[in-house]
N, C-alpha and C. Protein backbone atom coordinates (compact mmCIF):
# COMPACT_ATOMS: atom_id res chain seq x y z
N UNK A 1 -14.79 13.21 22.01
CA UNK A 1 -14.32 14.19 21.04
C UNK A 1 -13.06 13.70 20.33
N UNK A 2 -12.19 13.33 20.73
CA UNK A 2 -10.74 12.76 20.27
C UNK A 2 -11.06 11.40 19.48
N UNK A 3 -11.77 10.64 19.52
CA UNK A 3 -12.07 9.62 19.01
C UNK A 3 -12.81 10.56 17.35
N UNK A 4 -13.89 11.12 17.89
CA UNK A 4 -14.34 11.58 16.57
C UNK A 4 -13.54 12.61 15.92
N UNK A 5 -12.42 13.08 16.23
CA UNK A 5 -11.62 13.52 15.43
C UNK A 5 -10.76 12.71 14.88
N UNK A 6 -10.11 11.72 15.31
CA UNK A 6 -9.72 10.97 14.86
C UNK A 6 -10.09 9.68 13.81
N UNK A 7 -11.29 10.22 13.72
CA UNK A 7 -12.09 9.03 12.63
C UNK A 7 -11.98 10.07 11.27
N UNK A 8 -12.23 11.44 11.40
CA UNK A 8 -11.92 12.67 10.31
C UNK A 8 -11.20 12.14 9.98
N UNK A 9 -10.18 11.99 10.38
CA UNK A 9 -8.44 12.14 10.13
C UNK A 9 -8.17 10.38 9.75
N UNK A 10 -8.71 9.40 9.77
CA UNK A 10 -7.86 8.46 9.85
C UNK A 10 -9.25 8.17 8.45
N UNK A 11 -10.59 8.21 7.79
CA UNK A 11 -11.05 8.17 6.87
C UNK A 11 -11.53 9.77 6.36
N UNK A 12 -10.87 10.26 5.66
CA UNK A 12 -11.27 11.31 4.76
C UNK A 12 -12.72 11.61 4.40
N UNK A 13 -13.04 9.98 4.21
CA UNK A 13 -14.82 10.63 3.64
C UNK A 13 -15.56 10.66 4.82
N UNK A 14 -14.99 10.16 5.54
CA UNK A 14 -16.09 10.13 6.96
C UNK A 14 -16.70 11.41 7.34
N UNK A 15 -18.33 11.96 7.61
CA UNK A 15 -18.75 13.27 7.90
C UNK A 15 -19.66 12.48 9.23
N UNK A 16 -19.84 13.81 9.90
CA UNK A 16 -20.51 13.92 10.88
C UNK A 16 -22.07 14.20 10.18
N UNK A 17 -24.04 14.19 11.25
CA UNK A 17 -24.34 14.79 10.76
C UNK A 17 -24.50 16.51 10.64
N UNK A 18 -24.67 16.95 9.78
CA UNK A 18 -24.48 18.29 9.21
C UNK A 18 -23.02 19.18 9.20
N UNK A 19 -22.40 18.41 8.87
CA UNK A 19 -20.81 18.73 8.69
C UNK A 19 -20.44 17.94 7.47
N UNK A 20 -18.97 18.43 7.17
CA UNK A 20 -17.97 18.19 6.11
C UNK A 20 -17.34 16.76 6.09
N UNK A 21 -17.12 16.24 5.35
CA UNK A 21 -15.80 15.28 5.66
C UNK A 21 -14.92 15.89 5.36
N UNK A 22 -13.57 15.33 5.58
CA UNK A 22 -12.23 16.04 5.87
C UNK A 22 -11.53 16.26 4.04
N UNK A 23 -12.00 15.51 2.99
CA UNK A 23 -11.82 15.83 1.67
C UNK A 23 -12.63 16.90 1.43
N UNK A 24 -13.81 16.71 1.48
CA UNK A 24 -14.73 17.87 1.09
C UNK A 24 -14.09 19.25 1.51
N UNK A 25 -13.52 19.18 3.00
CA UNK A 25 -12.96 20.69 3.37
C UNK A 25 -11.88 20.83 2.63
N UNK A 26 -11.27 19.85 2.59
CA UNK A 26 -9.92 19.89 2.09
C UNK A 26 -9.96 20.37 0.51
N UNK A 27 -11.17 19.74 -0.10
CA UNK A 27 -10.31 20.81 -1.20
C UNK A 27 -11.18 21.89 -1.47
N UNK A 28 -12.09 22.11 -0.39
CA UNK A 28 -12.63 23.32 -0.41
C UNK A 28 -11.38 24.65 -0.18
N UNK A 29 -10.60 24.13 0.68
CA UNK A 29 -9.60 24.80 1.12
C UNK A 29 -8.50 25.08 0.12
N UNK A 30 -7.86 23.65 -0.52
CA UNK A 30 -6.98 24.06 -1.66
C UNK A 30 -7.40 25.06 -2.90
N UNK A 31 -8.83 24.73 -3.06
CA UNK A 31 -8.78 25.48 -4.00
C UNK A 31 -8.60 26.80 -4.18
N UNK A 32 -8.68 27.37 -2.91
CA UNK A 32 -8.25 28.38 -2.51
C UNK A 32 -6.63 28.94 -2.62
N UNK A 33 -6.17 27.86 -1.65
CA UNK A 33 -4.85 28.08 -1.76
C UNK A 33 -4.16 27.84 -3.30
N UNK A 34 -4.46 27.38 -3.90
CA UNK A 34 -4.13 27.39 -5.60
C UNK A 34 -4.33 28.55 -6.26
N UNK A 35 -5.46 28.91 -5.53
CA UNK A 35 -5.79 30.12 -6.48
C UNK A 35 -4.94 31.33 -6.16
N UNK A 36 -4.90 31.55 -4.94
CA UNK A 36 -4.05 32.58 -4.52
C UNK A 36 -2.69 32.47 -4.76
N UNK A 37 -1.75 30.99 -4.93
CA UNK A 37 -0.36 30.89 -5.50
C UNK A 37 -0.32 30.93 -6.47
N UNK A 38 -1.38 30.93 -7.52
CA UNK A 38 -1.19 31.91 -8.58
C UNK A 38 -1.69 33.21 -8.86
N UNK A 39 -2.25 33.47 -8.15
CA UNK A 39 -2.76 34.69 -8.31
C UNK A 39 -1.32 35.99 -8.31
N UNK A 40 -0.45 35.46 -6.90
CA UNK A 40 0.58 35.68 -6.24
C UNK A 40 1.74 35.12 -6.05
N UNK A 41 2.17 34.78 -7.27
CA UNK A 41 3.41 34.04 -7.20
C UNK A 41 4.87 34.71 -6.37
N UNK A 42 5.55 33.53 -5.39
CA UNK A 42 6.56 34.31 -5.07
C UNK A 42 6.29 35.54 -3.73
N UNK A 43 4.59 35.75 -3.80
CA UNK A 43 4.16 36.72 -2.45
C UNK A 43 3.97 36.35 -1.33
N UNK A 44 3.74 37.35 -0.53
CA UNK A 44 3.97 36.59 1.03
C UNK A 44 1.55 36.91 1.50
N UNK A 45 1.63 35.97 1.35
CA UNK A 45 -0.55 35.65 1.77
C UNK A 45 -0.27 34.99 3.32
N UNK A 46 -1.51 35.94 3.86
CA UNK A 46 -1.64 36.03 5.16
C UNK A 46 -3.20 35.10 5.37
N UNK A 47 -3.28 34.19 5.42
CA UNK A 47 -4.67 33.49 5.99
C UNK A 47 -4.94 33.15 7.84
N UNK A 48 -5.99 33.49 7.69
CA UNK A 48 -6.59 33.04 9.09
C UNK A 48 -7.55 31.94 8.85
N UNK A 49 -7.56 30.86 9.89
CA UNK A 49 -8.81 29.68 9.48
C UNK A 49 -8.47 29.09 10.82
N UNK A 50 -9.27 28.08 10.92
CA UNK A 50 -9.01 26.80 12.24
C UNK A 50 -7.98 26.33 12.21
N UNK A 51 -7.67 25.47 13.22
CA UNK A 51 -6.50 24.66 13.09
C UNK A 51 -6.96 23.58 11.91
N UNK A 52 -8.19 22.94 12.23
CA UNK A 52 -8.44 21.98 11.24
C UNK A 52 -8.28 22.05 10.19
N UNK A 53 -8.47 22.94 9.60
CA UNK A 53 -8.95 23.56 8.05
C UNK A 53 -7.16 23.70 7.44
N UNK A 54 -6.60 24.31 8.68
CA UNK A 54 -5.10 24.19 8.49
C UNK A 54 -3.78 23.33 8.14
N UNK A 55 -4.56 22.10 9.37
CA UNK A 55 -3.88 20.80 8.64
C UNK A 55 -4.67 20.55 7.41
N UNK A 56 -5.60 20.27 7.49
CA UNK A 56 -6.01 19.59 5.74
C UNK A 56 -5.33 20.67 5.21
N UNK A 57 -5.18 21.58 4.84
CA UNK A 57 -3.99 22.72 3.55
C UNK A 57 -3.45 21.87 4.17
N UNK A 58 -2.48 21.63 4.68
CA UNK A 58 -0.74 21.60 4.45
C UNK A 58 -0.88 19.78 4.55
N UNK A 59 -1.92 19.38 4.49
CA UNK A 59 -2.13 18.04 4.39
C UNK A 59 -2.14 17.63 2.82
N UNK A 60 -2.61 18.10 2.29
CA UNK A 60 -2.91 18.30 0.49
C UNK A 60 -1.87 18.11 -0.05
N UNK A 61 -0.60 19.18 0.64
CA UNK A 61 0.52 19.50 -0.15
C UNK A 61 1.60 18.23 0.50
N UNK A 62 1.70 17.89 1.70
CA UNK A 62 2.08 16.89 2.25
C UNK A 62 1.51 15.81 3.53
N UNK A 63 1.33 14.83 3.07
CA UNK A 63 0.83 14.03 3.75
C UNK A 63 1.36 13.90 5.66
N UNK A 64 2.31 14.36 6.04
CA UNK A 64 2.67 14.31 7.48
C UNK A 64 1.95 14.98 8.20
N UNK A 65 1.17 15.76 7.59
CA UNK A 65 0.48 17.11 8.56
C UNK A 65 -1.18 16.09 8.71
N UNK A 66 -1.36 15.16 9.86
CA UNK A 66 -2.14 14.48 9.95
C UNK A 66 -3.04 14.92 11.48
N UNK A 67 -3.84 13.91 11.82
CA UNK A 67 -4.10 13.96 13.34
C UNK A 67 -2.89 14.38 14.37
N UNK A 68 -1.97 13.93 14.34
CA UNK A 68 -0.81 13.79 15.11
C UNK A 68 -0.28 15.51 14.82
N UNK A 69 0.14 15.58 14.14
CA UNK A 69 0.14 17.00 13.44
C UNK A 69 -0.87 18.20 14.85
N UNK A 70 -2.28 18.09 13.77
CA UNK A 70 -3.54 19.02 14.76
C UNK A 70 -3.25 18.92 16.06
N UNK A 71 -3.25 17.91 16.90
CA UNK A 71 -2.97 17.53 18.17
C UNK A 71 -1.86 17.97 18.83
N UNK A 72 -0.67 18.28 18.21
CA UNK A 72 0.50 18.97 18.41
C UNK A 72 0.16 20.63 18.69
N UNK A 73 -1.04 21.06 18.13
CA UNK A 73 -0.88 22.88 17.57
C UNK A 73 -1.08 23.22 18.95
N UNK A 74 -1.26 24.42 19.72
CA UNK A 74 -1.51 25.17 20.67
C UNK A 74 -2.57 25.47 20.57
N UNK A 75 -3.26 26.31 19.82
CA UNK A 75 -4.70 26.99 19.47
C UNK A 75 -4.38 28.47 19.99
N UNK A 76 -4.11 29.08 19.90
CA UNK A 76 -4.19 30.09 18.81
C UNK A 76 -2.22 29.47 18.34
N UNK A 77 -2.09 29.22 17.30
CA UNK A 77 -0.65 29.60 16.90
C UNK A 77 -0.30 30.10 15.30
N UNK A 78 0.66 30.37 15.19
CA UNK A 78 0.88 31.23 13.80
C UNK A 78 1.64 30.25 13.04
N UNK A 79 1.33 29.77 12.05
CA UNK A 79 2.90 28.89 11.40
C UNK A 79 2.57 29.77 9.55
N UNK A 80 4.24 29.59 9.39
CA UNK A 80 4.38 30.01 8.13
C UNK A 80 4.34 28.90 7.11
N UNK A 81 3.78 28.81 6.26
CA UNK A 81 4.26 27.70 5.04
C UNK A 81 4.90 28.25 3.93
N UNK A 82 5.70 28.05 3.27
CA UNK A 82 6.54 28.23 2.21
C UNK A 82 6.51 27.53 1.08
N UNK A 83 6.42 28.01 0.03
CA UNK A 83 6.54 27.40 -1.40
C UNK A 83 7.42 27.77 -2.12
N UNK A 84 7.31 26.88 -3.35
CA UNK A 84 7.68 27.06 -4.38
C UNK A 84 7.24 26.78 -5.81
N UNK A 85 6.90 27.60 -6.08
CA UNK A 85 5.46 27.39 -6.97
C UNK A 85 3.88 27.02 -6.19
N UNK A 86 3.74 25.56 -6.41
CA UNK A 86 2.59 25.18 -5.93
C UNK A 86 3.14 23.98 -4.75
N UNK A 87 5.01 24.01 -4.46
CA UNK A 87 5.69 22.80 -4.03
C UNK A 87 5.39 23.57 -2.52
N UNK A 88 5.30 22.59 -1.22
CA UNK A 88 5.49 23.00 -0.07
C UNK A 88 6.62 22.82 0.29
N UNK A 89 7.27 23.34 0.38
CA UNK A 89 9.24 23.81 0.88
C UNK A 89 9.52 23.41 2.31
N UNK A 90 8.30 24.04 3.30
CA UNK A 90 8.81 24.06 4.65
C UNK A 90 7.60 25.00 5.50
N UNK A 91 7.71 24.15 6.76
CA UNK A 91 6.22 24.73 7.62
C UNK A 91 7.36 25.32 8.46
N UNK A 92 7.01 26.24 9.45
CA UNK A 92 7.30 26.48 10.65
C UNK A 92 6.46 27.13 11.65
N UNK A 93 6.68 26.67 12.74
CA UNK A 93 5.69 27.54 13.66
C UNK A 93 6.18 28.47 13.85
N UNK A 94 5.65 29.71 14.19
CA UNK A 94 6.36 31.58 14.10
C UNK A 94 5.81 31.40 15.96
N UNK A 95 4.20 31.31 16.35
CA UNK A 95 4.21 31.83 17.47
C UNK A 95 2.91 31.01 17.82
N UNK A 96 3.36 30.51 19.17
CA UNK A 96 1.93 29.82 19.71
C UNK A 96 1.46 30.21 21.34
N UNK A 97 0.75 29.53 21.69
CA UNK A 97 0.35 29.49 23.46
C UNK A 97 2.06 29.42 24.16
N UNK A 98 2.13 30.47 24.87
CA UNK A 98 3.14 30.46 25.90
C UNK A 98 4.48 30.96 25.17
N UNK A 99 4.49 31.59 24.23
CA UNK A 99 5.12 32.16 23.30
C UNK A 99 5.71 33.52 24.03
């Protein structure tokens, strides 16, 4: 399992069969998140998704949020992201496992 996550993460186009590659989600995902920072400029948007789906967003906007990143999360945890405009400002984790 760690190996094949790590092939997601280290080639973008790489898919499993009957799954995504990690671009395909990814901007399945931004486009989302674009839409809603404008939809809502300046508002506070509440999303729920995987962890995966999570790093690719905040992967889009900055490249550090990688394998190493996912592998870090707890599962279930809460993190806030912050903008400015469409700029990512600042992640933080709010609340995870053992919280």
């Amino acid at each position: 399992m760690a190996d094949a996550k790590q092939a997601v993460y280290r080639d973008f186009s790489c898919s499993f069969p009957g799954g995504e590659s990690s671009r395909e989600a990814q901007s399945r995902s931004a486009k989302v998140i674009e839409a809603l920072l404008e939809e809502h400029p300046g508002g506070a948007i509440v999303i729920g998704t995987h962890g995966d789906v999570m790093t690719l967003m905040l992967n889009y906007y900055d490249p550090q949020y990688e394998f190493r990143f996912w592998e870090s999360t707890s599962m279930p945890d809460i993190y806030k992201a912050e903008f400015t405009g469409r700029k990512l400002i600042r992640v933080t984790r709010e609340w995870g496992k053992g919280d």
